[in-house]
C-alpha atoms as a PDB file:
ATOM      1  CA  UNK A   1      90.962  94.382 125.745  1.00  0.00           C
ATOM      2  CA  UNK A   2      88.252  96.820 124.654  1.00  0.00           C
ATOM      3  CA  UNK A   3      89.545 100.231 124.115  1.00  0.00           C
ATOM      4  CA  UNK A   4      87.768 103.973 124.078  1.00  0.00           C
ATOM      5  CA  UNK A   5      89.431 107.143 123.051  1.00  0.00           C
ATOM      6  CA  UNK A   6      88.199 110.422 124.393  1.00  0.00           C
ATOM      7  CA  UNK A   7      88.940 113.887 124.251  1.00  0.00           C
ATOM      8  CA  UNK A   8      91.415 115.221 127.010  1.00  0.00           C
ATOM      9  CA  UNK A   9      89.994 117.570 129.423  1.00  0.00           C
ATOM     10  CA  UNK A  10      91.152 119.109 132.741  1.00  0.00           C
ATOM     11  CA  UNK A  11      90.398 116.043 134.453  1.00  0.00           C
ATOM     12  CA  UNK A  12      93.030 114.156 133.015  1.00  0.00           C
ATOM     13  CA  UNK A  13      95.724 116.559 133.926  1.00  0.00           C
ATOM     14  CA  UNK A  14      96.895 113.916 137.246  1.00  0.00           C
ATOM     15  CA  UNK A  15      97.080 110.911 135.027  1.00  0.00           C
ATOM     16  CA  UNK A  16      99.278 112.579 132.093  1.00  0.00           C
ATOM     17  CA  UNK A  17     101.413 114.224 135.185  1.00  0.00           C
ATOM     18  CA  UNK A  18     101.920 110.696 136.799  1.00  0.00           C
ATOM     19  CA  UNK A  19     102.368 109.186 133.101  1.00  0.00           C
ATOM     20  CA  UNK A  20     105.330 111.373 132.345  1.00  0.00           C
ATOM     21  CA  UNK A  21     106.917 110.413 135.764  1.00  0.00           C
ATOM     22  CA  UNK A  22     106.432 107.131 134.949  1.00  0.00           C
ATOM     23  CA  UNK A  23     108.606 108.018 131.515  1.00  0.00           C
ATOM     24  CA  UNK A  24     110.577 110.443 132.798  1.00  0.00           C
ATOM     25  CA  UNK A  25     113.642 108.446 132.409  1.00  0.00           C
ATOM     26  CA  UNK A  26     113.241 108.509 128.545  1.00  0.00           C
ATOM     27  CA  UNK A  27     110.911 111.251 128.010  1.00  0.00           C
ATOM     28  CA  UNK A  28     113.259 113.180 129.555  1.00  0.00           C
ATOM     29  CA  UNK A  29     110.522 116.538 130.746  1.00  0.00           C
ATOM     30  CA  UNK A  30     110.693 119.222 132.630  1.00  0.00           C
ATOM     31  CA  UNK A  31     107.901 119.267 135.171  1.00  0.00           C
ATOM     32  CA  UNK A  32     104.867 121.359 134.428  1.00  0.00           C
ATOM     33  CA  UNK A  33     102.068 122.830 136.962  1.00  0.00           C
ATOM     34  CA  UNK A  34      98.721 122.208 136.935  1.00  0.00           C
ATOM     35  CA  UNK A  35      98.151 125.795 135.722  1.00  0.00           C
ATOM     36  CA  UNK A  36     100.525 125.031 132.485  1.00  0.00           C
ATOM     37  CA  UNK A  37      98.986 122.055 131.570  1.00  0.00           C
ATOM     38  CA  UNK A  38      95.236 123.763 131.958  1.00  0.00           C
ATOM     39  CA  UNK A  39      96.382 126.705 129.749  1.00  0.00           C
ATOM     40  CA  UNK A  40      97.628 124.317 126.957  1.00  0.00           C
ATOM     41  CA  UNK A  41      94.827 122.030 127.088  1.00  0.00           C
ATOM     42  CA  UNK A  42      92.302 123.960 128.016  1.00  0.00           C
ATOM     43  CA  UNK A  43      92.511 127.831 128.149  1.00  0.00           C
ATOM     44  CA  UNK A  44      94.468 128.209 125.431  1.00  0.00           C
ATOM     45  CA  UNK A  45      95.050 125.180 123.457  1.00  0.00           C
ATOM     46  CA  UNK A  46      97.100 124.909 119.983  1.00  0.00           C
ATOM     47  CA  UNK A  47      94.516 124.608 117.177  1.00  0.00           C
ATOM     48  CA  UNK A  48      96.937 122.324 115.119  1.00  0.00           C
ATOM     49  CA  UNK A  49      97.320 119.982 117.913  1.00  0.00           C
ATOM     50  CA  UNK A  50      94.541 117.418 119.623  1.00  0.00           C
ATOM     51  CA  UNK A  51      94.829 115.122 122.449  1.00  0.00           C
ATOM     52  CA  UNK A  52      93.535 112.035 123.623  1.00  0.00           C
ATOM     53  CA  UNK A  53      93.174 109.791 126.567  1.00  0.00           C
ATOM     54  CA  UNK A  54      92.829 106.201 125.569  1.00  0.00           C
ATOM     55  CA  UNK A  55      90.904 104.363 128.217  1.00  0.00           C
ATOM     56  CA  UNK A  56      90.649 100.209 129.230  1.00  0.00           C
ATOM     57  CA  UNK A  57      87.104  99.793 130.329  1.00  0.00           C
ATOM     58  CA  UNK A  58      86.872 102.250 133.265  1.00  0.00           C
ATOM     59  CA  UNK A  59      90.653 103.454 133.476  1.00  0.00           C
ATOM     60  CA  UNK A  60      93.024 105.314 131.837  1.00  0.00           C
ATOM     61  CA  UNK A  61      95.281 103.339 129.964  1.00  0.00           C
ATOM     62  CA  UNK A  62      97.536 106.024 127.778  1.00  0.00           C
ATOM     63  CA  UNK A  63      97.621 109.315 126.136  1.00  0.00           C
ATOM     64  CA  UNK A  64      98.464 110.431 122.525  1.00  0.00           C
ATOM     65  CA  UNK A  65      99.089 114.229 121.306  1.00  0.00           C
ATOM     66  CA  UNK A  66      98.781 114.367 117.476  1.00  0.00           C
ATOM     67  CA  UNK A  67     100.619 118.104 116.056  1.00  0.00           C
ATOM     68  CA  UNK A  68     100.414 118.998 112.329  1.00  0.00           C
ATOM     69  CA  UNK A  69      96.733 119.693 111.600  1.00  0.00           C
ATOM     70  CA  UNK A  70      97.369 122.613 109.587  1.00  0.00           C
ATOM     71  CA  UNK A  71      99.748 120.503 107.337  1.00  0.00           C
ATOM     72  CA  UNK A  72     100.193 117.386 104.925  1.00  0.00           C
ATOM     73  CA  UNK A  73     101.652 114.942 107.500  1.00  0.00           C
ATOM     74  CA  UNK A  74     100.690 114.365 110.897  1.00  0.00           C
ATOM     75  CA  UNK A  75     103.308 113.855 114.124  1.00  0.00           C
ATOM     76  CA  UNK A  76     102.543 112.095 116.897  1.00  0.00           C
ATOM     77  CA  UNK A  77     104.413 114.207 119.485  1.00  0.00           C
ATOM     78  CA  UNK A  78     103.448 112.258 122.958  1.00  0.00           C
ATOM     79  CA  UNK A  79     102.659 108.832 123.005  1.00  0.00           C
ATOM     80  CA  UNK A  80     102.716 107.490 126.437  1.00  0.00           C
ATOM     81  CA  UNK A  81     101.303 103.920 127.525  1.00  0.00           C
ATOM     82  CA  UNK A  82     100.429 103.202 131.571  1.00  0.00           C
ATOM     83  CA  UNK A  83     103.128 100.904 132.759  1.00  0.00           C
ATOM     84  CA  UNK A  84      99.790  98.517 134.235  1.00  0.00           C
ATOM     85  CA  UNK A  85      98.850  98.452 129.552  1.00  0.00           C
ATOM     86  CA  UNK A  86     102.088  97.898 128.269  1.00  0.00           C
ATOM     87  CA  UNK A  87     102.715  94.594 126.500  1.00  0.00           C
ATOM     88  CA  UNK A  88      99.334  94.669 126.053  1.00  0.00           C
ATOM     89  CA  UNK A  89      97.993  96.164 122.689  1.00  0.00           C
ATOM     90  CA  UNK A  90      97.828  99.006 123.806  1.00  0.00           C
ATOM     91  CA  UNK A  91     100.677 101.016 122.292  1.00  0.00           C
ATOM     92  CA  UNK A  92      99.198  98.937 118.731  1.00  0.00           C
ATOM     93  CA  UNK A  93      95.978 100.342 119.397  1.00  0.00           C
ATOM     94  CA  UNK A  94      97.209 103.892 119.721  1.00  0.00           C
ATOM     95  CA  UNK A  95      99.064 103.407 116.361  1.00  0.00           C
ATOM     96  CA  UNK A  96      96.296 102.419 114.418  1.00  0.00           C
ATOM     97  CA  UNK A  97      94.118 105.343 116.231  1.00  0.00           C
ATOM     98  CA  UNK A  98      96.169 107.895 114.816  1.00  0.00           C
ATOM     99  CA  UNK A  99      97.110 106.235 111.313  1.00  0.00           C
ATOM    100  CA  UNK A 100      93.047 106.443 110.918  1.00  0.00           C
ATOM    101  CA  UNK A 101      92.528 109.708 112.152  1.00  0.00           C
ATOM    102  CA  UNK A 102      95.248 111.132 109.975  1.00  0.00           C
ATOM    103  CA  UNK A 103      93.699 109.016 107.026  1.00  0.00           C
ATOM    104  CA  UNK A 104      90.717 110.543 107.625  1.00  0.00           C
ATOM    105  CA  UNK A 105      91.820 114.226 107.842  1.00  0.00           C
ATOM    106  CA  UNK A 106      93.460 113.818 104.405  1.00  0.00           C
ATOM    107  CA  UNK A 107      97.373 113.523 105.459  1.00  0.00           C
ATOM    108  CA  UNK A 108      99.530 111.484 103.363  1.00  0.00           C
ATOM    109  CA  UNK A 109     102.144 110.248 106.558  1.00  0.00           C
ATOM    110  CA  UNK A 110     102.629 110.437 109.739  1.00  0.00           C
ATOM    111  CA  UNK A 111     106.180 111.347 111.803  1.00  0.00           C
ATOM    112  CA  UNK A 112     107.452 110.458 115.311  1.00  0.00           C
ATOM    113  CA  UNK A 113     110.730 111.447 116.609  1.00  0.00           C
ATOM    114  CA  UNK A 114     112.586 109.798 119.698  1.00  0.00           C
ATOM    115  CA  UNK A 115     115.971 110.215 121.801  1.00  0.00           C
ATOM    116  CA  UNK A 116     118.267 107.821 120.406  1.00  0.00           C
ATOM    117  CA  UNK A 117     118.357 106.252 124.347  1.00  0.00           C
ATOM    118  CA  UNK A 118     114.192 105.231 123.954  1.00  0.00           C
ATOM    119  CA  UNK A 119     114.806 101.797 122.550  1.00  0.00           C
ATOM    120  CA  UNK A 120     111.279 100.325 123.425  1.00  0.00           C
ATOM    121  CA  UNK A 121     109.919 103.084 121.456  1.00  0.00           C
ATOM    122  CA  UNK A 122     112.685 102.681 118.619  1.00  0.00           C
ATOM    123  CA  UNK A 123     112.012  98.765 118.305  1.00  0.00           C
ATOM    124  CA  UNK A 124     108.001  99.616 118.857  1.00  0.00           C
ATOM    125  CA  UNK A 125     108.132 101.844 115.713  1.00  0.00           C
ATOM    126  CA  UNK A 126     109.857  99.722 113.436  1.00  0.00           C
ATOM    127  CA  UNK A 127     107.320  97.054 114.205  1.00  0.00           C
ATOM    128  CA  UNK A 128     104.699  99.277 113.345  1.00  0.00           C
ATOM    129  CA  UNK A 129     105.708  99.536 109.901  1.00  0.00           C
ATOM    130  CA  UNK A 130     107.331 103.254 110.511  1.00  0.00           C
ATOM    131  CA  UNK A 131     111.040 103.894 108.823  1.00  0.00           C
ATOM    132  CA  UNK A 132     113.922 105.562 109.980  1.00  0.00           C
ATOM    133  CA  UNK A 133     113.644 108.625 108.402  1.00  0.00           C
ATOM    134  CA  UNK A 134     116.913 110.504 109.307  1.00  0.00           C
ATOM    135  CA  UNK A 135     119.284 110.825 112.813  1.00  0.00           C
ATOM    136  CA  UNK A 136     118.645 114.124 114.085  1.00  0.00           C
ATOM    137  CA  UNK A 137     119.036 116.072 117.517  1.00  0.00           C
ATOM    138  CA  UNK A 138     116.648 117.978 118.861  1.00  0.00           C
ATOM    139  CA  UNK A 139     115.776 119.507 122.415  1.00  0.00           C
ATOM    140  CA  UNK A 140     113.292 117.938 124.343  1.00  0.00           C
ATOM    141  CA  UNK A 141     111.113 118.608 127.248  1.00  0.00           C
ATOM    142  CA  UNK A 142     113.998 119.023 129.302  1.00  0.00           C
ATOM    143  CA  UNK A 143     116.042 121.794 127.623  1.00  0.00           C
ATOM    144  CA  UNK A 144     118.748 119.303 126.499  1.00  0.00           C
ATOM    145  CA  UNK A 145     120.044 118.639 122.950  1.00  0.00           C
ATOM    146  CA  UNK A 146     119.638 114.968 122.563  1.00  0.00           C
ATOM    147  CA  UNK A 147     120.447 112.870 119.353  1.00  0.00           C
ATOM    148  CA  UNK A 148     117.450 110.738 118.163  1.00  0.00           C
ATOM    149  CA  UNK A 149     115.717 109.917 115.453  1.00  0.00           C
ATOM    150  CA  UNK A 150     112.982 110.624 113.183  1.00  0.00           C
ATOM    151  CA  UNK A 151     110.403 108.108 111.741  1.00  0.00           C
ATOM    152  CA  UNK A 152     108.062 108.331 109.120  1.00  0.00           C
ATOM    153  CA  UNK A 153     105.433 106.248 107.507  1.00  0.00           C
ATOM    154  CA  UNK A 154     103.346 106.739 104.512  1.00  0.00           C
ATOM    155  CA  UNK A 155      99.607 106.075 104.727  1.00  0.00           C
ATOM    156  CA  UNK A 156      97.375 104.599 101.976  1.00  0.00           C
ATOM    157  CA  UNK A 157      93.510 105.685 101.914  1.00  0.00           C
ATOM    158  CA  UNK A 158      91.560 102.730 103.615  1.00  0.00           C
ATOM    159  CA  UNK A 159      88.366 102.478 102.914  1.00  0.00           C
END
């Protein structure tokens, strides 16, 4: 499958809302509004965050939100895959977008943290390489104090 990443824009803010209903089981958010999601994306976006829409030809296939800019590691903070792309490379090429992107802003890792009850996305980052870092609990999108855990991986320059 040929992939394309883009920058997000406002037109994207339908498919990330029905993404994170698709999730919403182990995402676990709080719904946002149209209005929120402009304001963070577009009127008033974090400058040490970026987003992207990966697409499949014509469609959206996933979105990834990469936080840390402004330090040594990158974390990918959202990575969600369209049910219709999973189990199909997509999720690998999403990895390897951000391991090069961070490679080629300098960072030396990259960090992912997810609710202990994501297991897909436990087993997923162990197969990319990533190591369990440490257990930790941390609130998510829904206000609740979850237990989870943190992965890291360490990137070598690729050149």
């Amino acid at each position: 499958m040929k992939y394309k990443v883009i920058p997000i824009s406002s037109d994207h803010i339908s498919f990330i809302d029905s993404l994170l209903k698709q999730s919403d089981d182990v995402i676990h958010g709080g719904r946002i509004s149209y209005e929120e999601w402009y304001d963070c994306l577009v009127g008033n976006p974090d400058p040490y965050e970026i987003n992207f829409i990966i697409t499949a030809g014509d469609e959206n296939a996933a979105w990834i939100k990469l936080n840390g800019l402004n330090s040594d590691d990158i974390w990918i903070s959202m990575l969600i895959v369209a049910k219709e792309y999973r189990r199909m490379g997509t999720g690998d090429f999403c990895i390897r977008f951000a391991e090069n992107f961070a490679r080629r802003k300098g960072k030396k890792a990259i960090r992912i943290q997810t609710t202990e009850d994501n297991l897909t996305a436990t087993k997923f980052y162990l197969k990319q390489g990533y190591k369990l870092e440490k257990n930790i609990r941390y609130a998510v999108g829904d206000g609740v104090v979850r237990n989870g855990f943190q992965f890291k991986k360490d990137l070598e320059a690729k050149y």
